[in-house]
C-alpha atoms as a PDB file:
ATOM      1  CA  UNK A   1     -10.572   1.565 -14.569  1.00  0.00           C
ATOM      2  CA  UNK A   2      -9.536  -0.089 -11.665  1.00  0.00           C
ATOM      3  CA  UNK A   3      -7.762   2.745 -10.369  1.00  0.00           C
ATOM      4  CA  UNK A   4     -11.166   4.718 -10.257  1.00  0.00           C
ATOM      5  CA  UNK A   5     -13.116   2.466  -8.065  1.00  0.00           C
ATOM      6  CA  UNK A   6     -10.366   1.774  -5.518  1.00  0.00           C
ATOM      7  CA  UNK A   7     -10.874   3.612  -2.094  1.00  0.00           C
ATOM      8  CA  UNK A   8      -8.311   4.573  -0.202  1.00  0.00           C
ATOM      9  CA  UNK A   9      -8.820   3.917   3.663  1.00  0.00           C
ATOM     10  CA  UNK A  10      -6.274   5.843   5.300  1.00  0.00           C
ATOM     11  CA  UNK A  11      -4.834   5.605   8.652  1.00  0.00           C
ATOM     12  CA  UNK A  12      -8.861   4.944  10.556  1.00  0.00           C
ATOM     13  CA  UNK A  13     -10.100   2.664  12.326  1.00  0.00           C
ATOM     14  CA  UNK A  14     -11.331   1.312   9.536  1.00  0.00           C
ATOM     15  CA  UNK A  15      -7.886   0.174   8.085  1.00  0.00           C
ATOM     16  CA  UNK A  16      -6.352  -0.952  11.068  1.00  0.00           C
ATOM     17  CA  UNK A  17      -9.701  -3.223  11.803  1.00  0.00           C
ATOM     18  CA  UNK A  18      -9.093  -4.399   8.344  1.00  0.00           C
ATOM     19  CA  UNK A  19      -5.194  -5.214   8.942  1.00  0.00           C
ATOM     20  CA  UNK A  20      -5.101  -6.490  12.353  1.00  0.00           C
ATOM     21  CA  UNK A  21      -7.770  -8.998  11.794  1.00  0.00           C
ATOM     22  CA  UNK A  22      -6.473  -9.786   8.630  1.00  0.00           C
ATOM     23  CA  UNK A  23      -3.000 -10.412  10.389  1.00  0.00           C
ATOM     24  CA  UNK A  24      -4.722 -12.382  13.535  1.00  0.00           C
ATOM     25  CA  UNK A  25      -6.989 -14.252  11.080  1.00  0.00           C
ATOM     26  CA  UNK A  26      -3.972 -15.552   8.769  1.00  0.00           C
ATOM     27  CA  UNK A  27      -1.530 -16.200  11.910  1.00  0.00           C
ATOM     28  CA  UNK A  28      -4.437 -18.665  13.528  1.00  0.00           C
ATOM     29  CA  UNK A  29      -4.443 -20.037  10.280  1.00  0.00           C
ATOM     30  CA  UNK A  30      -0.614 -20.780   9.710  1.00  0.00           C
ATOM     31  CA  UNK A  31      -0.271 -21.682  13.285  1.00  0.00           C
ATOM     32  CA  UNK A  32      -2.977 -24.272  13.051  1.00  0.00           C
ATOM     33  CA  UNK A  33      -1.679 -25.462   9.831  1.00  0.00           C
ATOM     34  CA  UNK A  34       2.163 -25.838  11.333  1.00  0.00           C
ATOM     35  CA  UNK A  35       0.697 -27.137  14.406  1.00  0.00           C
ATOM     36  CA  UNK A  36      -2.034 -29.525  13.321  1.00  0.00           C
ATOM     37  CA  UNK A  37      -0.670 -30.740  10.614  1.00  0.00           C
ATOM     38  CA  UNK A  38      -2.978 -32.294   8.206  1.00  0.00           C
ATOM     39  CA  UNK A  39      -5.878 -29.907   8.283  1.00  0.00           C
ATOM     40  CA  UNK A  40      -3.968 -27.562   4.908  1.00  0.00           C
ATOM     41  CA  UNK A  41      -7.045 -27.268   2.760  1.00  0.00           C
ATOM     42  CA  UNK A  42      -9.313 -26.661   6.042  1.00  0.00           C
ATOM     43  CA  UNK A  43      -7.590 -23.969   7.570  1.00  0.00           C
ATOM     44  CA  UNK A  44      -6.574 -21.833   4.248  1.00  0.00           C
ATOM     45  CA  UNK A  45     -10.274 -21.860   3.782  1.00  0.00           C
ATOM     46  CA  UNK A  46     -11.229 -20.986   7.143  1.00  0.00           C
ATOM     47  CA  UNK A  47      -8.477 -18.248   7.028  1.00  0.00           C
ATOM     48  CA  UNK A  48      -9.833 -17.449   3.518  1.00  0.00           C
ATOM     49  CA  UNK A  49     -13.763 -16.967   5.005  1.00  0.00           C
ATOM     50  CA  UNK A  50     -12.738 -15.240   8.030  1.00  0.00           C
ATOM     51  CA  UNK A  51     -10.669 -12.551   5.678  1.00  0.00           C
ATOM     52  CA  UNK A  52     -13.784 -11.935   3.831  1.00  0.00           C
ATOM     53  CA  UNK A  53     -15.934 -10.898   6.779  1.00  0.00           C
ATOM     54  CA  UNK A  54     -13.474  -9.076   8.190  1.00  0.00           C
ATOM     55  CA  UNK A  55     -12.959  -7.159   4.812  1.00  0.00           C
ATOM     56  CA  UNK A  56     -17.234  -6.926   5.230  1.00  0.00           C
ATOM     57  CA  UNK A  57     -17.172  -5.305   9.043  1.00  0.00           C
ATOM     58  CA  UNK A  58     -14.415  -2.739   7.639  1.00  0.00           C
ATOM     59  CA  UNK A  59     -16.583  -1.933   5.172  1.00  0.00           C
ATOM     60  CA  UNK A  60     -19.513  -1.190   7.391  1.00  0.00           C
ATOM     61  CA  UNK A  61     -17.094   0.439   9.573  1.00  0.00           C
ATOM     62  CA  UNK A  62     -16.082   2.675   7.172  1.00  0.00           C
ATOM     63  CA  UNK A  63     -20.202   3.454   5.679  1.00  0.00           C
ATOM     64  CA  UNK A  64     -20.249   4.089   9.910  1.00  0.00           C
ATOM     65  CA  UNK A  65     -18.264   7.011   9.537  1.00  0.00           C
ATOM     66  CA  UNK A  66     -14.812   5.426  10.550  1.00  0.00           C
ATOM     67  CA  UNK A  67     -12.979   5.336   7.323  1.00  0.00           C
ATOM     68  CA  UNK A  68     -11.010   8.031   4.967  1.00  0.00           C
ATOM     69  CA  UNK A  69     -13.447  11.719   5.641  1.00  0.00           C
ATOM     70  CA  UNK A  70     -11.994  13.100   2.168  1.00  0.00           C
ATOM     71  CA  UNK A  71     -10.330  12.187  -1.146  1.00  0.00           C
ATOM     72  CA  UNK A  72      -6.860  10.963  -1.068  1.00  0.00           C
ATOM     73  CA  UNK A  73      -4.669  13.686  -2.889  1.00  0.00           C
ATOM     74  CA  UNK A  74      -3.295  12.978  -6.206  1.00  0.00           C
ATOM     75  CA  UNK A  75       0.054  12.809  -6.462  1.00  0.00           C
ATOM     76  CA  UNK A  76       1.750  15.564  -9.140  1.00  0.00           C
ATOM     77  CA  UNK A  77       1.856  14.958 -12.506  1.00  0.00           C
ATOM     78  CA  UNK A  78       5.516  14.905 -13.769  1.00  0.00           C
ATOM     79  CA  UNK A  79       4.540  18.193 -16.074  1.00  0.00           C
ATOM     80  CA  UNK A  80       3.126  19.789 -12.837  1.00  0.00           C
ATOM     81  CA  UNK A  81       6.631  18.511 -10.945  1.00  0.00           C
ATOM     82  CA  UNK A  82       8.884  20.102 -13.661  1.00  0.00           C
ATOM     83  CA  UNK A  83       6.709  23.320 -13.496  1.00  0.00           C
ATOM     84  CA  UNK A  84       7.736  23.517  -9.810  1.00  0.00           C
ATOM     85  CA  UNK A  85      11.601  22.860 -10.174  1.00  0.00           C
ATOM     86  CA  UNK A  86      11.272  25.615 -13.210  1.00  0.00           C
ATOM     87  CA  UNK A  87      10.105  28.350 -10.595  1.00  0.00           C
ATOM     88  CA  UNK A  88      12.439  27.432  -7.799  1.00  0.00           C
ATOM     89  CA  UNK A  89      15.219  27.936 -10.102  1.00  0.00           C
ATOM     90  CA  UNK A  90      15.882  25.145 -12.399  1.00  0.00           C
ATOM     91  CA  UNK A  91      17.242  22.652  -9.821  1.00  0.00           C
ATOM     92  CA  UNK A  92      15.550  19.668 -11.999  1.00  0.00           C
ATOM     93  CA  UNK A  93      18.460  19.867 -14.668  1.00  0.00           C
ATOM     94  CA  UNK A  94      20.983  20.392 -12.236  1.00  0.00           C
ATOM     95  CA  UNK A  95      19.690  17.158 -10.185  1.00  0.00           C
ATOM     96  CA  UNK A  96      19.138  15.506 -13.218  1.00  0.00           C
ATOM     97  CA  UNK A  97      22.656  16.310 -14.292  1.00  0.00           C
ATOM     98  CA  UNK A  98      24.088  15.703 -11.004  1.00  0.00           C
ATOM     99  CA  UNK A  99      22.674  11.675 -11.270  1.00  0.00           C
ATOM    100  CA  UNK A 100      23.663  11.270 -14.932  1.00  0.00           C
ATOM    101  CA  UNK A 101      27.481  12.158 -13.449  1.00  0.00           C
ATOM    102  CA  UNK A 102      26.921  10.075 -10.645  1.00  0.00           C
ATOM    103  CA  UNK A 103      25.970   7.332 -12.168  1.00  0.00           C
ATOM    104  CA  UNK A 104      28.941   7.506 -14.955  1.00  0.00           C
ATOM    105  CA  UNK A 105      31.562   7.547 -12.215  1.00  0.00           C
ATOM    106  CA  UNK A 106      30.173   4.527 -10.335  1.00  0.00           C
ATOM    107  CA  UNK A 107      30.117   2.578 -14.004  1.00  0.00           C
ATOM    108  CA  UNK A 108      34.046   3.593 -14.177  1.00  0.00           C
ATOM    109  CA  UNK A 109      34.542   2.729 -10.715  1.00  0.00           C
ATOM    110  CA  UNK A 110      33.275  -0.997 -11.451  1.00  0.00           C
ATOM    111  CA  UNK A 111      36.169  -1.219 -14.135  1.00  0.00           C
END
């Protein structure tokens, strides 16, 4: 369910908004935290508050236009995979067989 309601920014402007701050955000906070010392609870939730409005602005950046334009492809089922390695000639069973010998002659090896 999860998995249906999670969008996929991309490489926009969008995402990199979203990591850079993100990355800025958490380094003022660790820095502050080394530096001044006794302020641990303050700064993680200063960090913490600062994360969240930066994870708002990407999302109005993205509504804006500046995030993914279409749907992220889906990546091939492992029945549509084996369909393809059936019509370029069967090379899934001779991978497949290749690794199984591979892997039995690094087991002997180890002995």
């Amino acid at each position: 369910m999860a998995e249906a309601h999670h969008d996929d920014h991309g490489n926009t402007p969008a995402a990199w908004f979203l990591t850079l701050s993100w990355i800025v955000v958490w380094s003022v906070s660790g820095a502050a935290i080394i530096f001044f010392g006794q302020g641990l609870l303050l700064w993680t939730v200063l960090g913490l508050g600062a994360s969240v409005v930066c994870a708002i602005i990407a999302g109005a950046m993205k509504k804006a236009g500046m995030g993914r334009k279409q749907p992220r492809q889906a990546p091939m089922t492992r029945a549509q995979w084996e369909a393809l390695q059936a019509k370029r000639g069967g090379s899934a069973e001779r991978d497949e067989a290749a690794e199984t010998e591979s892997n039995e002659s690094v087991a002997v090896g180890a002995e």
